[in-house]
Protein backbone atom coordinates (compact mmCIF):
# COMPACT_ATOMS: atom_id res chain seq x y z
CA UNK A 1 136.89 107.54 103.64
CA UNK A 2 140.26 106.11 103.59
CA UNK A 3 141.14 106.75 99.62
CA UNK A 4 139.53 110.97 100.50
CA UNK A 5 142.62 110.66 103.40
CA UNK A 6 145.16 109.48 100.87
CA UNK A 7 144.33 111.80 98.60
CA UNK A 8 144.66 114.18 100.90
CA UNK A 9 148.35 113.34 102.34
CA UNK A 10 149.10 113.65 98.96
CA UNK A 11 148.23 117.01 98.17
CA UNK A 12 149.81 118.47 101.41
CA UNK A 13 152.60 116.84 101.03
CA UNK A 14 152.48 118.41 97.34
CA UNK A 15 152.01 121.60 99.28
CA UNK A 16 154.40 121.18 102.14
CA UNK A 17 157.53 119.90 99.84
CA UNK A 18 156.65 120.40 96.41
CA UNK A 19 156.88 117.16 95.04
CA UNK A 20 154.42 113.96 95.04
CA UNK A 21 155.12 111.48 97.74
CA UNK A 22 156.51 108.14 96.97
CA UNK A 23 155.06 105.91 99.21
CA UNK A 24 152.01 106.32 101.52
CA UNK A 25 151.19 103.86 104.69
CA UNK A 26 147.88 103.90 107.16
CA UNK A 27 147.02 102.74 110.51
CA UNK A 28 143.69 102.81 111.76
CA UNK A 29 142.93 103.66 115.30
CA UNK A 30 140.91 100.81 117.81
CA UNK A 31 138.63 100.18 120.25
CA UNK A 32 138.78 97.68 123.16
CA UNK A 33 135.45 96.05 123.48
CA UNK A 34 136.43 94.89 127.27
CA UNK A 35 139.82 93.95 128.77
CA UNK A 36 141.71 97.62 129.98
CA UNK A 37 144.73 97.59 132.08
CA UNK A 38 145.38 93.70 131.32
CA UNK A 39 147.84 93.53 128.99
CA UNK A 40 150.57 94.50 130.86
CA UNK A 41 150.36 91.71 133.17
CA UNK A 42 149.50 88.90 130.35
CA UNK A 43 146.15 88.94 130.21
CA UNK A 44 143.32 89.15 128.03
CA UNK A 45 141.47 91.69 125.96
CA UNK A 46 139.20 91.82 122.71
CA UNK A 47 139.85 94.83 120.39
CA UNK A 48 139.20 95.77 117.51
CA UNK A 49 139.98 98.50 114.61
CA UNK A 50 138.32 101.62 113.84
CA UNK A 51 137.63 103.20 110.42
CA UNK A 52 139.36 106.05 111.50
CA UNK A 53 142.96 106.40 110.38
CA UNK A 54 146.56 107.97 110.32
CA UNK A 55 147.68 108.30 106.82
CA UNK A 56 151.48 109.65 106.01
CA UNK A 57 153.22 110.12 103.12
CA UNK A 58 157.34 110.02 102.60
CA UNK A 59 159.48 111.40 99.78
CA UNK A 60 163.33 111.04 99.75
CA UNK A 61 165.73 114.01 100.38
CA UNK A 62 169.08 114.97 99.24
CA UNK A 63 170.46 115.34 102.84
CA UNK A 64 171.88 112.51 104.84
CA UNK A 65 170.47 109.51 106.05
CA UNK A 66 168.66 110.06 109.50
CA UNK A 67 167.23 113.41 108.29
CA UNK A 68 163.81 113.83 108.38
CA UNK A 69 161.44 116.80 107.75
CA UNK A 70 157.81 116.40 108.70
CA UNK A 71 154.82 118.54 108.92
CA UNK A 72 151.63 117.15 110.42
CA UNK A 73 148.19 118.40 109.78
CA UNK A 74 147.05 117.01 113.01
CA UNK A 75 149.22 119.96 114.83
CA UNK A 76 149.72 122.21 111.80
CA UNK A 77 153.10 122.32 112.83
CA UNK A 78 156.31 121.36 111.27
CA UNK A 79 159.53 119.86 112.61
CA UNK A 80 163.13 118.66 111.84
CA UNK A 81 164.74 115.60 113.71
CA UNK A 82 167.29 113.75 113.57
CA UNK A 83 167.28 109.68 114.61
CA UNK A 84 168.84 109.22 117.37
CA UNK A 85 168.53 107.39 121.53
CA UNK A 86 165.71 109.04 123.53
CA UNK A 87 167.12 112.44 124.76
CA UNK A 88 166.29 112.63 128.52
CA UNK A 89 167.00 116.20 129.17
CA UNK A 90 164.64 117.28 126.43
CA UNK A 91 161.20 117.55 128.88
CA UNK A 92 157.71 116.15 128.08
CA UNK A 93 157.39 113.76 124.79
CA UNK A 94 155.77 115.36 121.44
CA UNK A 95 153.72 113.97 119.14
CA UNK A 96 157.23 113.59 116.59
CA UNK A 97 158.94 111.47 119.20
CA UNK A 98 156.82 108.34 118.41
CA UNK A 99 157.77 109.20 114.81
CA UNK A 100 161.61 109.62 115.95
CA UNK A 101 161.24 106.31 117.92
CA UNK A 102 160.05 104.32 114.94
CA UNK A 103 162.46 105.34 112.78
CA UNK A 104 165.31 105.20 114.85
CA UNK A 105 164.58 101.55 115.58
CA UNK A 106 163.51 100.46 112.18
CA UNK A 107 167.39 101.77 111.32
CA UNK A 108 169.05 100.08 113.81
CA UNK A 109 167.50 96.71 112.87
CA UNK A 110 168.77 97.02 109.12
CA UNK A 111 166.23 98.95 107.76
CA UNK A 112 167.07 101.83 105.29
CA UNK A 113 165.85 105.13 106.37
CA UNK A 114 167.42 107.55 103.93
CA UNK A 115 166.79 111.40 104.11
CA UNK A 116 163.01 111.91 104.36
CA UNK A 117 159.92 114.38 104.03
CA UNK A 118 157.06 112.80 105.92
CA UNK A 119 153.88 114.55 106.14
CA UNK A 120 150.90 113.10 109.03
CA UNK A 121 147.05 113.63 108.10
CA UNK A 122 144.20 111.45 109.67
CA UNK A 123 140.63 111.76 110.93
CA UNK A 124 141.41 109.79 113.74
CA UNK A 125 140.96 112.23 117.01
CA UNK A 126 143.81 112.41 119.64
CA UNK A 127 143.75 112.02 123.39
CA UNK A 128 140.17 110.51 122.84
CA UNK A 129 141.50 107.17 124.26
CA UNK A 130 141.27 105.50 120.21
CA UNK A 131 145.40 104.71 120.25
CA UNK A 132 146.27 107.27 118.12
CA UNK A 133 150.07 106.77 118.95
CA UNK A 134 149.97 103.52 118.54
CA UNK A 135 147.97 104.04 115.03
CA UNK A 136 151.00 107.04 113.98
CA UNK A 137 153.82 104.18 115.34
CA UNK A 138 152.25 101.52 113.06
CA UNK A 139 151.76 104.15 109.81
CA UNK A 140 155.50 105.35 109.80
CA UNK A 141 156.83 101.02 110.41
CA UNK A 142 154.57 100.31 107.57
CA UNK A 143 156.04 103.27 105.59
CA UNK A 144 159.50 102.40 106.60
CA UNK A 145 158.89 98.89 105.18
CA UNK A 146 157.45 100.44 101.61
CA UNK A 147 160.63 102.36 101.18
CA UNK A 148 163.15 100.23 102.22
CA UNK A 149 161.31 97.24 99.96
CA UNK A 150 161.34 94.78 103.71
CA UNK A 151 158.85 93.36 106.16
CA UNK A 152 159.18 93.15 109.63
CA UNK A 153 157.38 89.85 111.11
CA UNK A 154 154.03 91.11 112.36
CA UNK A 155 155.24 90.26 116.48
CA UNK A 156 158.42 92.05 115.41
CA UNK A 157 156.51 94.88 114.42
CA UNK A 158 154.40 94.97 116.95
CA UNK A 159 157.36 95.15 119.75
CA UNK A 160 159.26 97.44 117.73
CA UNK A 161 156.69 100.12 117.93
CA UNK A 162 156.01 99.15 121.53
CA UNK A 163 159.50 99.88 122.53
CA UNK A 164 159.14 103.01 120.61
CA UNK A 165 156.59 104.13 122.67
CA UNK A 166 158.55 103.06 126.23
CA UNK A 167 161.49 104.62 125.38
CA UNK A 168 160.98 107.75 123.04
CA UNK A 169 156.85 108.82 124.70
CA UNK A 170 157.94 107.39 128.31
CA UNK A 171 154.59 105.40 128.06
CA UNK A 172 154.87 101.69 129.68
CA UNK A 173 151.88 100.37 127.84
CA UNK A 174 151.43 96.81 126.97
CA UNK A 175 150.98 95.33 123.47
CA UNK A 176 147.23 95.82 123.27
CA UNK A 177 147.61 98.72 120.90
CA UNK A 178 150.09 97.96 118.58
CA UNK A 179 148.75 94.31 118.46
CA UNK A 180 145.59 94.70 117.49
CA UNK A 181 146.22 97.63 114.76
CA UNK A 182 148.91 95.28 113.11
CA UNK A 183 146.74 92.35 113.41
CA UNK A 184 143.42 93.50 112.46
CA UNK A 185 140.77 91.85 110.38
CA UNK A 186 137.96 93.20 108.96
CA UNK A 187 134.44 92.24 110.46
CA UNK A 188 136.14 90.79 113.57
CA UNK A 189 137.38 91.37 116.82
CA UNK A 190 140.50 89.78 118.28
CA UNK A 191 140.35 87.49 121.67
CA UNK A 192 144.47 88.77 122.66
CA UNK A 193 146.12 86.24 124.76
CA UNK A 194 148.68 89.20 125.86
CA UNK A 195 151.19 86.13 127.25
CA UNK A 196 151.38 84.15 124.24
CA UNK A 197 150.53 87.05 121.97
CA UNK A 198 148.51 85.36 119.80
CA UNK A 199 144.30 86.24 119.23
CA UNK A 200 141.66 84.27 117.99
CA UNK A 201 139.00 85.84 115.81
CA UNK A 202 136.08 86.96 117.29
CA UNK A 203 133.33 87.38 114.55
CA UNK A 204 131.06 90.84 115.14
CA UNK A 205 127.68 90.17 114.03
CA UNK A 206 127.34 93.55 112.33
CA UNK A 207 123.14 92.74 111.34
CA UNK A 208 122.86 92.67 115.08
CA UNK A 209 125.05 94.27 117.02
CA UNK A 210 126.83 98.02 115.57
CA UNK A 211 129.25 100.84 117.65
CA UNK A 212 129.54 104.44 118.57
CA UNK A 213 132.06 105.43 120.13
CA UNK A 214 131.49 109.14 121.81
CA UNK A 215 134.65 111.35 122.84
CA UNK A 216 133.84 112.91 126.43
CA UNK A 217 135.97 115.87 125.35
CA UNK A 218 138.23 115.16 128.33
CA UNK A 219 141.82 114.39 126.67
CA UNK A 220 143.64 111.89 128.66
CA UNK A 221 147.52 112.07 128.67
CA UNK A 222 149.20 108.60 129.66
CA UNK A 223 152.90 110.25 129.92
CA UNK A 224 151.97 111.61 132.93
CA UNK A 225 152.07 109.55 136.41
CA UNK A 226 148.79 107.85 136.53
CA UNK A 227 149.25 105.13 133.78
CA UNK A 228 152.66 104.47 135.08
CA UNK A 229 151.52 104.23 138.49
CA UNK A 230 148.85 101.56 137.41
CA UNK A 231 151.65 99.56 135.86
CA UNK A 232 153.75 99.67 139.03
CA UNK A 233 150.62 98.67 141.70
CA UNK A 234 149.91 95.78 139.54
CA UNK A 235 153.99 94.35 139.38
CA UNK A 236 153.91 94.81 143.05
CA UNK A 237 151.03 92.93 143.70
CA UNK A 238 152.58 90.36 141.30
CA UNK A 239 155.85 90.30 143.63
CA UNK A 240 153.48 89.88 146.88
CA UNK A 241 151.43 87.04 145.12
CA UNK A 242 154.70 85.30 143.81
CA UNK A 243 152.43 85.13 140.32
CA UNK A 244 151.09 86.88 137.20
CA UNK A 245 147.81 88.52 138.00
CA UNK A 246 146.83 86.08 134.96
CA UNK A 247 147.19 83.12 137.15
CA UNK A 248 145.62 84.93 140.73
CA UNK A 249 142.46 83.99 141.65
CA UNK A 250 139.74 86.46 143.67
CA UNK A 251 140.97 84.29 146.84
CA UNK A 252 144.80 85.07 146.31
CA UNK A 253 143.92 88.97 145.92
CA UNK A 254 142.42 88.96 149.13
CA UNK A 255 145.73 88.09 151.08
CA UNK A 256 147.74 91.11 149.21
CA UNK A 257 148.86 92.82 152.58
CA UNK A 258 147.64 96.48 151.39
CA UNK A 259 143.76 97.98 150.45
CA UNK A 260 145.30 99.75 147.07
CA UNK A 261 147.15 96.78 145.74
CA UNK A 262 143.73 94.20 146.46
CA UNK A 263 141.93 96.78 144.65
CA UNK A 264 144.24 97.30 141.33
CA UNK A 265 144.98 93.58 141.57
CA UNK A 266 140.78 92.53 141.88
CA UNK A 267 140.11 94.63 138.55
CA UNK A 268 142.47 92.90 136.46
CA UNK A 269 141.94 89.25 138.02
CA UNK A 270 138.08 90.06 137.42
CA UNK A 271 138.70 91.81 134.14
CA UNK A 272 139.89 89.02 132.94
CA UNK A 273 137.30 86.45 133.52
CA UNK A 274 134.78 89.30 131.98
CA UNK A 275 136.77 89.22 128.78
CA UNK A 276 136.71 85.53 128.61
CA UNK A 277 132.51 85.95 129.51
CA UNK A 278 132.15 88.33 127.04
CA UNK A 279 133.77 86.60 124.58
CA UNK A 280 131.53 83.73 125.07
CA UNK A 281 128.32 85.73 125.18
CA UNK A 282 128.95 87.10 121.70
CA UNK A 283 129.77 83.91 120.44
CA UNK A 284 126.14 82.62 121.71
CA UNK A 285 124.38 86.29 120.91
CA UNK A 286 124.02 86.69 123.78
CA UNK A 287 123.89 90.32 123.73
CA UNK A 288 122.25 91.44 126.52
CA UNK A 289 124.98 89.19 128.54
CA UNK A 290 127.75 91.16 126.73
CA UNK A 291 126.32 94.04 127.99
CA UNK A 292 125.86 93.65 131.22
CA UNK A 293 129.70 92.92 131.21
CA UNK A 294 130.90 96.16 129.69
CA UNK A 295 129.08 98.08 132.30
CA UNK A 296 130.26 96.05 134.85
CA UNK A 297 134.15 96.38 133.36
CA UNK A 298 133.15 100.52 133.31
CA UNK A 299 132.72 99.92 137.50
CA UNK A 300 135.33 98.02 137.90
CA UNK A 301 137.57 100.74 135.62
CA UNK A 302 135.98 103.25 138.16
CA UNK A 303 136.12 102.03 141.59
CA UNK A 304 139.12 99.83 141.79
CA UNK A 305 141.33 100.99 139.00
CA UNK A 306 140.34 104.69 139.30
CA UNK A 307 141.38 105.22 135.66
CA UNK A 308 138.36 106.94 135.29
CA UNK A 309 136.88 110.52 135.63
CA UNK A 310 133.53 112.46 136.69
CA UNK A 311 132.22 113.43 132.88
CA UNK A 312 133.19 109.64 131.71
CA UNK A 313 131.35 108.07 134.37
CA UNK A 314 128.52 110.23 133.50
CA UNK A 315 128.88 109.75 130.34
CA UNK A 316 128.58 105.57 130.72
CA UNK A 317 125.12 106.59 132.85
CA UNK A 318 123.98 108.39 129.75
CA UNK A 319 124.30 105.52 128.18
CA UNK A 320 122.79 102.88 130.54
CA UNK A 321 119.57 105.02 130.85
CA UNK A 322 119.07 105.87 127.23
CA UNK A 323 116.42 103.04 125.47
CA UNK A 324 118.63 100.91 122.50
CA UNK A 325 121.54 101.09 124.54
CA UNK A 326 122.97 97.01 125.31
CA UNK A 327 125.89 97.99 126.74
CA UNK A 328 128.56 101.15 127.37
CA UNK A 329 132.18 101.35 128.68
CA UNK A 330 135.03 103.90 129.01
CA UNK A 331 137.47 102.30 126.42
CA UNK A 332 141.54 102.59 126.76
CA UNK A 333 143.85 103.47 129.11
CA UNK A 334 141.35 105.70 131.32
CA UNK A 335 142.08 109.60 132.78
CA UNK A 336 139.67 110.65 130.49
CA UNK A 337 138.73 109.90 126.51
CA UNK A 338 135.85 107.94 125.09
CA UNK A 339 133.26 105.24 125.87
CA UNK A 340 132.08 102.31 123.41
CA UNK A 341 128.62 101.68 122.90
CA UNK A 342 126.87 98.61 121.59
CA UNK A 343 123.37 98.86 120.33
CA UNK A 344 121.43 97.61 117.88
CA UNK A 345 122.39 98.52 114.00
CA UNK A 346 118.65 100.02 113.79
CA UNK A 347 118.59 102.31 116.65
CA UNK A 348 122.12 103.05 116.73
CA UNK A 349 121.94 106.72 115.07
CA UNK A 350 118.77 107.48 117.46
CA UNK A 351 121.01 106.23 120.07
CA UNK A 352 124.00 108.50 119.80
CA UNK A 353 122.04 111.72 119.04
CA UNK A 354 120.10 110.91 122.28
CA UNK A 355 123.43 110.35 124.43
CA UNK A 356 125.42 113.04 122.55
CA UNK A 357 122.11 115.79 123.42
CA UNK A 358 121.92 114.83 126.84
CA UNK A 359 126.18 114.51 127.44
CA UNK A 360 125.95 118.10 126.31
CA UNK A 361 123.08 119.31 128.78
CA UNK A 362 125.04 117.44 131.77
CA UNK A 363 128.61 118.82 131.08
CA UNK A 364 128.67 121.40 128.54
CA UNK A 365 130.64 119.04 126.64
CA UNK A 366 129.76 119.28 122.67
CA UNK A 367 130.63 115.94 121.34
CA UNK A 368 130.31 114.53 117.83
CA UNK A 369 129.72 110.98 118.17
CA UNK A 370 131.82 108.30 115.55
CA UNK A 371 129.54 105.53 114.49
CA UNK A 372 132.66 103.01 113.73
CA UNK A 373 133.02 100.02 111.67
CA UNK A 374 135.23 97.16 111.91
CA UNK A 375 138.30 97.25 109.17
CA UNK A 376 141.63 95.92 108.87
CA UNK A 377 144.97 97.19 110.07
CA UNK A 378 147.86 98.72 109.10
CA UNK A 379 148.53 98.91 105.06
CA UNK A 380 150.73 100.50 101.98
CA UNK A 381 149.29 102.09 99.23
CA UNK A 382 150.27 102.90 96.18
């Protein structure tokens, strides 16, 4: 799947510019098993990477350094930019800002970014809650590094595309994202310690348990108010307390003086004993445990973090009444995208035909489900 991509990005870009790129990069997209709306106050979550992927290509130009044509198959749409600070006055982000952000960064910590035509291609579907910024952020460092012959340290990396995405996409998102695309391993999930930013491997029996992850057609946009709103509930809480919501307790949450702020603040104290649960129960196969806990995280998601919406909650009840299913949860930053669901390898393709038939009865919505696998992160290629 990956090598049909690359091929691919090579033959627009071919197309688009009329000569063979000279380096390529990819990124896959991710999951989060459990553990939503954590990172950003140090917490815990347990990703892990998608076979699904954003692939670009890069050729040099004879124009100026900070130059840069691109054309993306994603949009079908081609732009010019120029690196440069985030431009306030110029409205809502686009897609080529996270692109801009990169590369404006990666240049102003040494890296060479000469004249460039970039072309985007991937499989991996936006606004369907699978990081697919944080997957394009990751493809263009990793390109960046290819053609200026350099690494980055992977936490370097990783906080150099998260900056990219505060200050170019206006998105305060923690490091969930861009950690566990850099830092993926195939087969295995990642425990992330979001304080110490550090993850310990988390092996996914794949002869027992297997993944689908099904889009709920409802594209969530996290530049809007909602996300940042989150973010700001749970660092007031945090003042109240006089603590990170890592170190509050149920007890502590209860004093918080207002109903909103005990209710943001109780899904991310209790989130983060369920990652720590879950973690466990997979490490015991205990499956049935594990998913028990990912429905519960989906309620929690729901009622007290309201980051979800009518056809995702549905969607998760789909799921918990259709026979195979172990467990199901909305997955990401919320306001719509897709749910993960666990189920045994041999019933998992009976499973998502079953959920995606009777999604589509419910809502309308015509959804192609995406059985995943578990890969490694971000990567050149030759």
């Amino acid at each position: 799947m990956l090598e049909t991509l690359l091929q691919q990005v090579r033959e627009t870009h071919l197309e688009q510019f009329g000569v063979v790129p000279q380096w390529l990069a990819s990124a896959p997209g991710r999951v989060n098993l459990i553990g939503d709306h954590t990172d950003y106050t140090g917490g815990f979550a347990l990703p892990f990477a998608i076979n699904r992927y954003t692939v670009v290509s890069a050729s040099p130009i004879a124009s100026g350094a900070g130059e840069v044509r691109i054309f993306s198959t994603l949009s079908n749409t081609a732009v010019n930019i120029t690196l440069g600070a985030p431009d306030a006055s110029a409205g809502e982000p686009q897609w080529h800002d996270y692109i801009r952000g990169v590369l404006t960064l990666m240049a102003a910590e040494g890296f060479a970014v000469p004249g460039l035509s970039i072309c985007v291609h991937g499989d991996l579907p936006v606004g369907s809650g699978l990081s697919s910024s944080a997957s394009l952020e990751l493809a263009i460092a990793t390109l960046v590094e290819g053609i200026a012959d350099r690494k980055l340290g992977s936490q370097e990396k990783i906080l150099l595309c998260q900056r990219a995405e505060h200050e170019y996409a206006q998105v305060p998102c923690g490091i969930l994202d861009q950690f566990s695309i850099c830092e993926a391993q195939k087969d295995q999930g990642l425990l992330l310690d979001c304080r110490s930013q550090s993850a310990e491997k988390v092996t996914l029996t794949a002869d027992k348990i297997a993944f689908v992850v099904i889009d709920s057609q409802v594209s969530h946009q996290h530049s809007g108010g909602g996300y940042a709103a989150r973010r700001a509930q749970c660092e007031a809480a945090q003042d109240e307390l006089g603590c990170s919501l890592r170190d509050a307790t149920a007890a502590s949450v209860a004093t918080l003086s207002e109903p909103l702020l005990r209710q943001r603040a109780g899904h991310v104290v209790s989130e983060n004993a369920r990652v720590g649960d879950f973690a466990q129960a997979l490490a015991q196969e205990d499956f049935l445990r594990a998913g028990e806990l990912m429905f519960a995280s989906h309620a929690s998601l729901r009622d007290d973090f309201e980051v979800s919406c009518p056809d995702v909650d549905s969607l998760v009840e789909i799921c918990r009444n259709t026979k195979g299913v172990i467990g199901a949860r909305m997955t990401g930053g919320g306001f719509g995208g897709s749910v993960i669901v666990m189920a045994p390898p041999s019933e998992l393709a009976a499973v998502a035909k079953t959920i995606a038939e009777q999604y589509r009865a419910s809502t309308g919505h015509d959804t192609q489900p995406l059985v995943v696998d578990v890969v490694s992160g971000c990567a050149l290629h030759d």
